[in-house]
N, C-alpha and C. Protein backbone atom coordinates (compact mmCIF):
# COMPACT_ATOMS: atom_id res chain seq x y z
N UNK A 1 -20.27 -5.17 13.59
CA UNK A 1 -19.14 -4.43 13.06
C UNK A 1 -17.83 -5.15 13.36
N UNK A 2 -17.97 -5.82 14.90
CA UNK A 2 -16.52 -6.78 14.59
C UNK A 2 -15.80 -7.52 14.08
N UNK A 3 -17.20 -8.37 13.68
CA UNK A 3 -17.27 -9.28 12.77
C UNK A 3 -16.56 -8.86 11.11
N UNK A 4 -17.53 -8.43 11.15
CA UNK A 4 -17.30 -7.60 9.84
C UNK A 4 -15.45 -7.14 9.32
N UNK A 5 -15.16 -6.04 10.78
CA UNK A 5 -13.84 -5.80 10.76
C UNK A 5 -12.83 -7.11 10.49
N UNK A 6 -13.34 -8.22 11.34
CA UNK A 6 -12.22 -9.50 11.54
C UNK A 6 -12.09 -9.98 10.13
N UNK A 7 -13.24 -9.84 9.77
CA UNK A 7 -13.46 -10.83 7.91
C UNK A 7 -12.25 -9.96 7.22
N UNK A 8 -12.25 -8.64 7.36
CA UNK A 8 -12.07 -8.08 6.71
C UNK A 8 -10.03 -7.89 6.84
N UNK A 9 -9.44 -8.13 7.99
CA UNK A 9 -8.23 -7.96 8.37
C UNK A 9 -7.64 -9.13 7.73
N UNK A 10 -8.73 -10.54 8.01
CA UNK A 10 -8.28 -11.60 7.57
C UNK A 10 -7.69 -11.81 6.35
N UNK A 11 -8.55 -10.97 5.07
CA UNK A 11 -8.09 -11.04 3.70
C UNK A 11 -6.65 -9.71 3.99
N UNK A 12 -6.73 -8.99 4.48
CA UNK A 12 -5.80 -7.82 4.34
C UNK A 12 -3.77 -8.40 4.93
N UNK A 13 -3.85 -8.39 6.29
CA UNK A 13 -3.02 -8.62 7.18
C UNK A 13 -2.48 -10.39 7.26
N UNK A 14 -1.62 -10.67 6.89
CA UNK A 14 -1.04 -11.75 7.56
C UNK A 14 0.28 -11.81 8.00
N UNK A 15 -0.11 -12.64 9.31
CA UNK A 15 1.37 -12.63 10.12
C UNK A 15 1.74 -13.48 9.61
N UNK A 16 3.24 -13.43 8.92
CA UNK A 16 3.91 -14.84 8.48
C UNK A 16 3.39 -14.70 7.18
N UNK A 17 4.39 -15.79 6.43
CA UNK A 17 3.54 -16.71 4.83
C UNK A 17 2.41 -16.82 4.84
N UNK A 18 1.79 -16.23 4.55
CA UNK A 18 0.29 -17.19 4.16
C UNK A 18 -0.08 -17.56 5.52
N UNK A 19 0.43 -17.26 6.77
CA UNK A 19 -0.72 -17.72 7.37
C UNK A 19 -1.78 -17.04 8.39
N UNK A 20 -2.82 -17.73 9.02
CA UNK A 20 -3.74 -16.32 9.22
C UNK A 20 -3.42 -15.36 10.25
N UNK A 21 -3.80 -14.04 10.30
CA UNK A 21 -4.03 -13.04 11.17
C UNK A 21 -3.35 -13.34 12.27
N UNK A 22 -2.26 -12.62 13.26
CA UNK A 22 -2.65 -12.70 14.66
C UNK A 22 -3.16 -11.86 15.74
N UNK A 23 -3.28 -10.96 15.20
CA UNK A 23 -3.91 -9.90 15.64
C UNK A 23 -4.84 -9.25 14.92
N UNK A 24 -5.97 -8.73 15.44
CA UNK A 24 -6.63 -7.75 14.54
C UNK A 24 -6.43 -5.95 14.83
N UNK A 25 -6.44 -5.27 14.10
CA UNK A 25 -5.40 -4.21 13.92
C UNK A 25 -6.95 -3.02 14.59
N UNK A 26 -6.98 -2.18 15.25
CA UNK A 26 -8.06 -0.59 15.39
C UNK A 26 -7.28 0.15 14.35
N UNK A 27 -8.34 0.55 13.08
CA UNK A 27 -8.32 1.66 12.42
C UNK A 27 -8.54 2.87 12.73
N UNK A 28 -7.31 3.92 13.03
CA UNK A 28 -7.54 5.02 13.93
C UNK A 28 -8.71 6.21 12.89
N UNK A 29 -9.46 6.52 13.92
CA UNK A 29 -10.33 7.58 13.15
C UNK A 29 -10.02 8.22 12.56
N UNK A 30 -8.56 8.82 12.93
CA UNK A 30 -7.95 10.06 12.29
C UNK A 30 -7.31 10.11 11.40
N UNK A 31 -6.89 10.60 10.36
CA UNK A 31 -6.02 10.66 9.47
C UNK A 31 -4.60 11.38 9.64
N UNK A 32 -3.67 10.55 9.13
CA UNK A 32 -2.51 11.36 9.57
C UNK A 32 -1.86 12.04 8.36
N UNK A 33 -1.25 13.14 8.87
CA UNK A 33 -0.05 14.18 8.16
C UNK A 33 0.04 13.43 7.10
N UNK A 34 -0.17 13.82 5.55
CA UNK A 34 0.47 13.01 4.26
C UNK A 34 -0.37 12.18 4.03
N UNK A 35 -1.44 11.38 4.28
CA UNK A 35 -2.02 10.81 3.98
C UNK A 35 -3.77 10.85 4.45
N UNK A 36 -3.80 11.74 4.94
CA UNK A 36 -5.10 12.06 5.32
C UNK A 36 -6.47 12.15 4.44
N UNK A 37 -7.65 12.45 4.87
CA UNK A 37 -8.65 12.20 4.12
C UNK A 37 -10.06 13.07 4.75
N UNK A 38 -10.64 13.42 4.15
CA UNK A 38 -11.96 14.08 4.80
C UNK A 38 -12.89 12.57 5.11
N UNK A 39 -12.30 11.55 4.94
CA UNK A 39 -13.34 10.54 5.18
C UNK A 39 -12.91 9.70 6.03
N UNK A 40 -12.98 10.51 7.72
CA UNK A 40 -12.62 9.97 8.66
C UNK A 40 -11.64 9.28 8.92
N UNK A 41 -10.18 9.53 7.82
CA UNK A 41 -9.46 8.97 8.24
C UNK A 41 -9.01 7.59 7.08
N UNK A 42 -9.73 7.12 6.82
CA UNK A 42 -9.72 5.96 5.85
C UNK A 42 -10.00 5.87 4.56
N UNK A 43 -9.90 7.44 4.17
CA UNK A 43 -9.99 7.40 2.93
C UNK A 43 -8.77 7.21 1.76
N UNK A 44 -8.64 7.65 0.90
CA UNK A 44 -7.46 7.92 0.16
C UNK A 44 -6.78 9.38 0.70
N UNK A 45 -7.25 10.59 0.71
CA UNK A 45 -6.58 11.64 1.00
C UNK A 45 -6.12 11.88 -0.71
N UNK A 46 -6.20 13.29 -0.70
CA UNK A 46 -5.18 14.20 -1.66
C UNK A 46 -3.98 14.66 -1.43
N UNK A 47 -3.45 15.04 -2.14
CA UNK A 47 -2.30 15.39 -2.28
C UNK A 47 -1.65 16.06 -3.80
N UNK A 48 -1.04 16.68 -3.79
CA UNK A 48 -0.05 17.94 -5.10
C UNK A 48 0.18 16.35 -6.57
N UNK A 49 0.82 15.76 -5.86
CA UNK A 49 1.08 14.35 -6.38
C UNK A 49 0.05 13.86 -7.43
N UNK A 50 -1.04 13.81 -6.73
CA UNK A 50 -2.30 12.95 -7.32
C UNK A 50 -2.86 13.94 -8.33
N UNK A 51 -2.34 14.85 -8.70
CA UNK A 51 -2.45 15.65 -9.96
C UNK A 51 -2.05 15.60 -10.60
N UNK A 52 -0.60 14.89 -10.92
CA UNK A 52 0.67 14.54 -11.57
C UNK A 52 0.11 13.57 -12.24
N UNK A 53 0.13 11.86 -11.67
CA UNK A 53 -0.76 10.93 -12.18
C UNK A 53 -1.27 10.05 -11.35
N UNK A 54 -2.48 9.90 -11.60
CA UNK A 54 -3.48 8.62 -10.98
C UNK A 54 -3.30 7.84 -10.62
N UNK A 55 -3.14 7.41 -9.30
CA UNK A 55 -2.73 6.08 -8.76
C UNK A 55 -3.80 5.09 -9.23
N UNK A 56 -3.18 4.15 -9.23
CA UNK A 56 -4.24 2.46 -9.42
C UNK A 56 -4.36 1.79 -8.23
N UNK A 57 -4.81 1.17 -7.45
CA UNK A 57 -4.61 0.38 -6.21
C UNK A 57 -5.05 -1.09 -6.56
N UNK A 58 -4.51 -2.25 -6.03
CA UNK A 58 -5.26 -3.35 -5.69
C UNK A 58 -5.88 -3.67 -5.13
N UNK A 59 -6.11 -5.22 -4.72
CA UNK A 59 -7.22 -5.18 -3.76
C UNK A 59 -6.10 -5.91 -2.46
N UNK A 60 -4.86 -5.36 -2.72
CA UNK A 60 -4.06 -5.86 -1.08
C UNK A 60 -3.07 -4.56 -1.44
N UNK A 61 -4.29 -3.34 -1.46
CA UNK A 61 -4.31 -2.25 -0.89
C UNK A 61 -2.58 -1.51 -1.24
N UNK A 62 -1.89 -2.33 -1.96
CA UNK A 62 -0.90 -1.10 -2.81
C UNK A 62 -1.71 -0.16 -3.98
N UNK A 63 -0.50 0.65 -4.12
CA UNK A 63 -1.15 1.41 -5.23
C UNK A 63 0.19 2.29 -5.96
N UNK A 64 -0.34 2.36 -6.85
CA UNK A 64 1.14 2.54 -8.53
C UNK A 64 0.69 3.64 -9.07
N UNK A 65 1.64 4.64 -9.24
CA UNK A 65 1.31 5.83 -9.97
C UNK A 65 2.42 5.86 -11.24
N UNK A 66 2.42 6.14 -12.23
CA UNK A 66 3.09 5.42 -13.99
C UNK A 66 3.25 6.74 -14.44
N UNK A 67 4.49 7.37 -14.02
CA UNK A 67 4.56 8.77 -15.34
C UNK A 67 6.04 7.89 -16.24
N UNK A 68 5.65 8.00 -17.56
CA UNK A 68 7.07 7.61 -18.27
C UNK A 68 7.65 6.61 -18.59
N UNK A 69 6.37 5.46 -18.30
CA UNK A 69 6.71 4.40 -18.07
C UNK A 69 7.14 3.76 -16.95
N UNK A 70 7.61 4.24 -15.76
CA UNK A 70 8.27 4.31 -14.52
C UNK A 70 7.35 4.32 -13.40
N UNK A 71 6.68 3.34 -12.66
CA UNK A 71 5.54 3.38 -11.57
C UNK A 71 5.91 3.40 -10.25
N UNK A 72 5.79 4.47 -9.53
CA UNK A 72 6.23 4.84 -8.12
C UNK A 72 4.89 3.95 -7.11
N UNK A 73 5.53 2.97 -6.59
CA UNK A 73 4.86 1.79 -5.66
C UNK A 73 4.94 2.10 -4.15
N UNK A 74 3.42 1.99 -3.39
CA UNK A 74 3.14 2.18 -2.18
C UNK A 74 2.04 1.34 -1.79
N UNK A 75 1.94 1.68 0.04
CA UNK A 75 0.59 1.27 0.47
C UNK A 75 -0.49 2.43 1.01
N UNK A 76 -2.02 1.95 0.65
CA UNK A 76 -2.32 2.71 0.79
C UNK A 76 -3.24 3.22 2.23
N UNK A 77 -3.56 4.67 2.63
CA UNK A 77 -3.62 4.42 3.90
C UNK A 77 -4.42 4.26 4.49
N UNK A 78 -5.63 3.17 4.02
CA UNK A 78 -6.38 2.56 4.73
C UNK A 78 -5.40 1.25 5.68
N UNK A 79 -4.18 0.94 4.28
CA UNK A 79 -3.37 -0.13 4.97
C UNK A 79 -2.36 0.23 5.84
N UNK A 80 -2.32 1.87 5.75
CA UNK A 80 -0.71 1.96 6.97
C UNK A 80 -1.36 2.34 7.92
N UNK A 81 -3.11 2.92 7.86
CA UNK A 81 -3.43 2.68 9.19
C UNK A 81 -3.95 1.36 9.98
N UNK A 82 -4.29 0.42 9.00
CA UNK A 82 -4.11 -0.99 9.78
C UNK A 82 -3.50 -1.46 10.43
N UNK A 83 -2.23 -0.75 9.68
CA UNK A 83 -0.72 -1.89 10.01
C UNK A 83 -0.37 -1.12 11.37
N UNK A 84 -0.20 -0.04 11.51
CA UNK A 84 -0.21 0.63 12.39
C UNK A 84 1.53 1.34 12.69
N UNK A 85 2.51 1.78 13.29
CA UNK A 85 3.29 2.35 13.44
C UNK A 85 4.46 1.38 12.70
N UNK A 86 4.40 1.33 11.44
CA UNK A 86 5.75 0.98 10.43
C UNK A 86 7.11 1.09 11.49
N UNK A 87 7.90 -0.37 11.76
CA UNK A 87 9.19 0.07 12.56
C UNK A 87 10.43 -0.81 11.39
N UNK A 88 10.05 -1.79 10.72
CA UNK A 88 11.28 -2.05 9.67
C UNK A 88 10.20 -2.23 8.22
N UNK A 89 11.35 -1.75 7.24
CA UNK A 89 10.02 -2.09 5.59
C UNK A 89 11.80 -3.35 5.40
N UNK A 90 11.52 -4.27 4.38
CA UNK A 90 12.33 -5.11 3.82
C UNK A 90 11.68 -5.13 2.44
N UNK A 91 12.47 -4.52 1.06
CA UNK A 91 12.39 -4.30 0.01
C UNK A 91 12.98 -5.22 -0.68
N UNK A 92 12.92 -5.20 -2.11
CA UNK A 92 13.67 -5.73 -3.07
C UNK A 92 15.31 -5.36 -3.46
N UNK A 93 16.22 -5.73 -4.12
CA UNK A 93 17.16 -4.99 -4.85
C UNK A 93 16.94 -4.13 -5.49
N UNK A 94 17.75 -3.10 -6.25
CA UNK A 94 17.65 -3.17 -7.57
C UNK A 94 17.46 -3.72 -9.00
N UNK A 95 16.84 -4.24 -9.96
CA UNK A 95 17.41 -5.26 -10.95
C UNK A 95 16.35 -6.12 -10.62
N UNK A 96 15.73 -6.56 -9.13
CA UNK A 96 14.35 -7.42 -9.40
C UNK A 96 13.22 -7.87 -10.31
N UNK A 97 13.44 -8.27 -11.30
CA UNK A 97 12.67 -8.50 -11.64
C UNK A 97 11.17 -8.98 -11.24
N UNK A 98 10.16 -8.41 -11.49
CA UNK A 98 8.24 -8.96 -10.77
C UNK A 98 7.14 -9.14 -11.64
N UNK A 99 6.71 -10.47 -11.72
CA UNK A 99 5.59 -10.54 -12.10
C UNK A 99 3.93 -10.02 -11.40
N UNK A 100 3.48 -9.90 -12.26
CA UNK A 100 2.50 -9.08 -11.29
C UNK A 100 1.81 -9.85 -10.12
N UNK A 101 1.63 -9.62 -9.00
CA UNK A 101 1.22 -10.09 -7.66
C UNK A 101 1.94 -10.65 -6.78
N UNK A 102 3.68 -10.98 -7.28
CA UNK A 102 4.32 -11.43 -6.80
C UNK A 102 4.87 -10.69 -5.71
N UNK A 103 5.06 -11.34 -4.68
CA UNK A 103 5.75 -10.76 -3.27
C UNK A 103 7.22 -10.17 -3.13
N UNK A 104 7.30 -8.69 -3.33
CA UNK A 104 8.60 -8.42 -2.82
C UNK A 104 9.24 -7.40 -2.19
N UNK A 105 8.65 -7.65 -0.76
CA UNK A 105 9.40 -7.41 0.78
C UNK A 105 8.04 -7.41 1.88
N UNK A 106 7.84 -6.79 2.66
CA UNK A 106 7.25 -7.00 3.57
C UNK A 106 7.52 -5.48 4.46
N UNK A 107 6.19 -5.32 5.04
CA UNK A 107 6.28 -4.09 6.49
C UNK A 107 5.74 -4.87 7.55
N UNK A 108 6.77 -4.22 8.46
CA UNK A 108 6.16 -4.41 10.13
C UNK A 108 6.28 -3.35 11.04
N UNK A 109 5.24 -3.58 11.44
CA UNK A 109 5.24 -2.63 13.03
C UNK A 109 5.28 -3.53 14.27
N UNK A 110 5.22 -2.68 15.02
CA UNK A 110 5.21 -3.16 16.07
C UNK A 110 4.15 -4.14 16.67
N UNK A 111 2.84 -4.30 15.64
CA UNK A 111 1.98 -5.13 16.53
C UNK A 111 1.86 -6.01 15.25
N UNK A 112 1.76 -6.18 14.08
CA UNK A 112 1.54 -7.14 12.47
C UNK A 112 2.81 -6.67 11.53
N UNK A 113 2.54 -7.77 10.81
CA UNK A 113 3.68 -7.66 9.75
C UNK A 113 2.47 -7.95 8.04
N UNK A 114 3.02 -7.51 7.11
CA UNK A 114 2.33 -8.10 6.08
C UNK A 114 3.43 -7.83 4.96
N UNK A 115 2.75 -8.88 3.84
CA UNK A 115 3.61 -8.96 2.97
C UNK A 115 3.30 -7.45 1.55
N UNK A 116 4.29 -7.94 0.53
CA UNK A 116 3.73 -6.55 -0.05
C UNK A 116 4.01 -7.08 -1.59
N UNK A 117 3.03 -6.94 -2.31
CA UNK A 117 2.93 -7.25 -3.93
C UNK A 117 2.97 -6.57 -5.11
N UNK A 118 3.56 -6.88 -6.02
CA UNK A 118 3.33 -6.11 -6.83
C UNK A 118 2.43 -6.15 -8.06
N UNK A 119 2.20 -4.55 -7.95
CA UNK A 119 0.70 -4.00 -8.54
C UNK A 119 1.03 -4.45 -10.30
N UNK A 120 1.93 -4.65 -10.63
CA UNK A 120 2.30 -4.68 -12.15
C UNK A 120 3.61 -5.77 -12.19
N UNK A 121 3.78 -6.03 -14.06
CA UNK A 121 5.42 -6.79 -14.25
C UNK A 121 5.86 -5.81 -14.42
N UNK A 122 7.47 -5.61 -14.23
CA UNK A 122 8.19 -4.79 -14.40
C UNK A 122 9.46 -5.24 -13.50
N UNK A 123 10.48 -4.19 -13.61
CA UNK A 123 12.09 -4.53 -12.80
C UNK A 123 11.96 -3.49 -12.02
N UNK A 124 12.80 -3.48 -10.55
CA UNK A 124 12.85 -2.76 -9.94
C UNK A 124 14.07 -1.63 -10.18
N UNK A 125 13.71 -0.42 -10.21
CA UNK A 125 14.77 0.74 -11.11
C UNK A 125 15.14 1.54 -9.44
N UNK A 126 14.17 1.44 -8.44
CA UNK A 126 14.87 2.27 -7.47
C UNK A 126 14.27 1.96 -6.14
N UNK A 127 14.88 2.27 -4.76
CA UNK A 127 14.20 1.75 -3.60
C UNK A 127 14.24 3.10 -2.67
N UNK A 128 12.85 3.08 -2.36
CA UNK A 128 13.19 4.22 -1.14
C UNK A 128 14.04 4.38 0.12
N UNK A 129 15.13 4.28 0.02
CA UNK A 129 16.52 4.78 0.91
C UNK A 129 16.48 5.23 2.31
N UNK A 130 15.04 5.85 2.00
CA UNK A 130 15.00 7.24 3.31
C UNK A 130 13.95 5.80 4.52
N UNK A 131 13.50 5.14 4.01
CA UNK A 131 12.55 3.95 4.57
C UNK A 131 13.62 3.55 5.61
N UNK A 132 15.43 3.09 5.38
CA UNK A 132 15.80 2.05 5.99
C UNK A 132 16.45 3.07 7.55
N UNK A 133 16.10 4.48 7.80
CA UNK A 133 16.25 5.06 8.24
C UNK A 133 15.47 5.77 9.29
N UNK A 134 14.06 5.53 8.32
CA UNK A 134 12.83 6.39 8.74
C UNK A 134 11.54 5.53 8.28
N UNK A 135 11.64 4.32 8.57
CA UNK A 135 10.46 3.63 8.09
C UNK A 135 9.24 4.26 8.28
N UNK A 136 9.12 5.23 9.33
CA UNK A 136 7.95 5.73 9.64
C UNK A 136 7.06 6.80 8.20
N UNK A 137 7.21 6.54 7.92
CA UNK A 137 7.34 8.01 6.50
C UNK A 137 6.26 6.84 6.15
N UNK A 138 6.25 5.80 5.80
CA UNK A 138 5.27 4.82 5.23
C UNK A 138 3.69 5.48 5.82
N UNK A 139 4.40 5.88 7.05
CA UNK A 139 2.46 6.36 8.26
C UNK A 139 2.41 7.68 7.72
N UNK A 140 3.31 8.24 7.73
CA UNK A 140 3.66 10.01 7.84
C UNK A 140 3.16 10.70 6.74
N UNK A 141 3.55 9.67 5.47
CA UNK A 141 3.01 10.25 4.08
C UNK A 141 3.11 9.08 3.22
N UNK A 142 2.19 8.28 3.18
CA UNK A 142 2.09 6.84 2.49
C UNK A 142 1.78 7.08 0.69
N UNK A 143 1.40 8.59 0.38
CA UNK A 143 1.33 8.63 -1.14
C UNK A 143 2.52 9.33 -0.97
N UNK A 144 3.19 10.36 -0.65
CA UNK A 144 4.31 11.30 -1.41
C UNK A 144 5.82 10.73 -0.89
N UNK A 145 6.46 10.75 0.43
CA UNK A 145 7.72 10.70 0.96
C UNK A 145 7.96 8.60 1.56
N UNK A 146 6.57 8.52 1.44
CA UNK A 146 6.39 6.69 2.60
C UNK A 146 6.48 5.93 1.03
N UNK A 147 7.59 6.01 0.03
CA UNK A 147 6.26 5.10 -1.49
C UNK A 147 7.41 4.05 -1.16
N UNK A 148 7.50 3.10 -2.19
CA UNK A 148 8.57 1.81 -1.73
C UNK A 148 9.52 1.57 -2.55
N UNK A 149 8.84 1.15 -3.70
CA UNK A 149 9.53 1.02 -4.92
C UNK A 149 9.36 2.11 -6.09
N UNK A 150 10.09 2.05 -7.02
CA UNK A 150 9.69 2.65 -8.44
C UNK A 150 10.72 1.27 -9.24
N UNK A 151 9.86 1.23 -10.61
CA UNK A 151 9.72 0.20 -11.33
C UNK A 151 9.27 0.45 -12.60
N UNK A 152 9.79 -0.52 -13.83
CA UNK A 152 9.82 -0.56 -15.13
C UNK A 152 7.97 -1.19 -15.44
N UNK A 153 7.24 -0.13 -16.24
CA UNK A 153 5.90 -1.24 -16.48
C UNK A 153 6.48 -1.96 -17.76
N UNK A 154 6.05 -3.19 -17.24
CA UNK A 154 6.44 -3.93 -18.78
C UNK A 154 5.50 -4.45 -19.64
N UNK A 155 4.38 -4.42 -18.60
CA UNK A 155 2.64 -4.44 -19.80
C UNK A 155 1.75 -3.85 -19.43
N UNK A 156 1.51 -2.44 -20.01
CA UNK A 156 1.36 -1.08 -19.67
C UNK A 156 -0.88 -1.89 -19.50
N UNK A 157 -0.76 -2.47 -20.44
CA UNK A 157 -2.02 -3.12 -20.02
C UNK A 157 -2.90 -3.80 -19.06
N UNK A 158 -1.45 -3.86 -18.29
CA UNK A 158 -2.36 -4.45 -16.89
C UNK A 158 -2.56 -3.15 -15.35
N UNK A 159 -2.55 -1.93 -16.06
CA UNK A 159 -2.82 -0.82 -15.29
C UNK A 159 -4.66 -0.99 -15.54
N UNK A 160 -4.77 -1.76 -16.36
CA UNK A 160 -6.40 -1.34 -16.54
C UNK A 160 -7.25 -2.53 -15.63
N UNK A 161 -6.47 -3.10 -15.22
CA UNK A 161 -6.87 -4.59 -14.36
C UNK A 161 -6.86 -3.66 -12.70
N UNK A 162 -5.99 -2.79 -12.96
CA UNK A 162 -6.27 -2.18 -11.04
C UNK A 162 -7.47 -1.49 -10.82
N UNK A 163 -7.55 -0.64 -10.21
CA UNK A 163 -8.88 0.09 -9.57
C UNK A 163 -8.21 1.72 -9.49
N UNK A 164 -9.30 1.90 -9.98
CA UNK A 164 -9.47 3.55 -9.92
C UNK A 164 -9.03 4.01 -8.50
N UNK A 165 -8.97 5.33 -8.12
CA UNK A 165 -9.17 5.71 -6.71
C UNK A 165 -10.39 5.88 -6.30
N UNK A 166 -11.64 5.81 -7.40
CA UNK A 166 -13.25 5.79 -6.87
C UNK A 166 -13.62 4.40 -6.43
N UNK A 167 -13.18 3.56 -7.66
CA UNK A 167 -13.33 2.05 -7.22
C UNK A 167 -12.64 1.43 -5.64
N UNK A 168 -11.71 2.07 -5.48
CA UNK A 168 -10.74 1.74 -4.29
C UNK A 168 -11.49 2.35 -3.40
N UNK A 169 -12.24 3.21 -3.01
CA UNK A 169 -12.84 3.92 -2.21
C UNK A 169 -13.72 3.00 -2.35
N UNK A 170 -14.47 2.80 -3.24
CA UNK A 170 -15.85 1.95 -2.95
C UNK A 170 -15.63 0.24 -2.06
N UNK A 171 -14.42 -0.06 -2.95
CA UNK A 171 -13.65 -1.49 -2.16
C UNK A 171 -13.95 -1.23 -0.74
N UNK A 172 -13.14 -0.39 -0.13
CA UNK A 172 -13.11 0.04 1.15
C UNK A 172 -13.83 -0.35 1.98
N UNK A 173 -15.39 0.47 1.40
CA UNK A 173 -16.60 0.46 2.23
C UNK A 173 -17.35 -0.81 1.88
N UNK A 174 -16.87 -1.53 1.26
CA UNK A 174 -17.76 -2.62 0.92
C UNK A 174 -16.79 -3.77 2.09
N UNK A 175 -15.95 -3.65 1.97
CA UNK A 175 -14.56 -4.29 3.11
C UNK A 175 -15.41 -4.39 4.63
N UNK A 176 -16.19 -3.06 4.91
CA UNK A 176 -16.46 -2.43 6.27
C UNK A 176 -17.93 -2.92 6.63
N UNK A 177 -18.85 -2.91 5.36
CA UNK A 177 -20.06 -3.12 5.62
C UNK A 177 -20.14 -4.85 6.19
């Protein structure tokens, strides 16, 4: 299982650019406030939200929810319990323009830092405010109050390239085995 875990942080977590791991992160059993899950903790969790519209996730564990054209961007909390106690997020502007997978900002806690991509192209239309105050909200409620960005989709077609929330669940456990 350590093994397993280390393979698995390696693709997830990097300290720095691109380079590898320095720590490997304990995934707490529990699930926290806002992001919780009947599946020990590491699941996706529900929420009022996820009735509204369907998040997509990648496989470096953001995830985009699209009402209006307009996609509200987060991580998800298999990854804020990796990362572990969020103490600064570093975002984009406004006006950013992103191609999809491209890097723009980064979270850290107190023990890893990782970078953060985006799930789609599009411009950045708004930044979560309450983050540069309360970064913790990323742990607290990583789908509703913790999200990062919201953003213009500009090729509504590459929502079909992400993963379901069943597929993302299945990612997960295939991550673990």
């Amino acid at each position: 299982m350590a093994v397993a875990a280390a393979a698995a942080w390696r693709g997830l977590w990097r300290v720095g650019r691109g380079g590898p791991p320095r720590a490997f992160l304990a995934v707490s059993p529990l699930a926290r406030p806002g992001c919780g899950s009947a599946l020990a903790g590491r699941g996706l969790g529900t929420s009022p939200a996820l009735l509204l519209a369907a998040r997509r996730f990648t496989d470096k564990h953001e995830w985009i929810a699209v009402e209006n054209s307009i996609g509200t961007v987060g991580i998800s909390n298999f990854a804020q319990e990796a990362l572990g106690d969020v103490v600064y997020c570093s975002l984009p502007e406004i006006g950013t323009k992103l191609n999809k997978q491209d890097e723009f900002g980064a979270l850290e806690s107190v023990k890893a830092a990782s970078e953060l991509y985006s799930p789609l192209t599009g411009e950045v239309t708004e930044i979560n405010t309450a983050l540069a105050d309360n970064p913790g909200l990323v742990n607290k409620s990583c789908y509703q109050d913790g999200w990062l960005i919201k953003m213009t989709v500009d090729n509504p077609s590459e929502l079909d390239e992400l993963m379901s929330e069943d597929a993302y669940e299945k990612y997960i456990k295939s991550m673990e085995d």
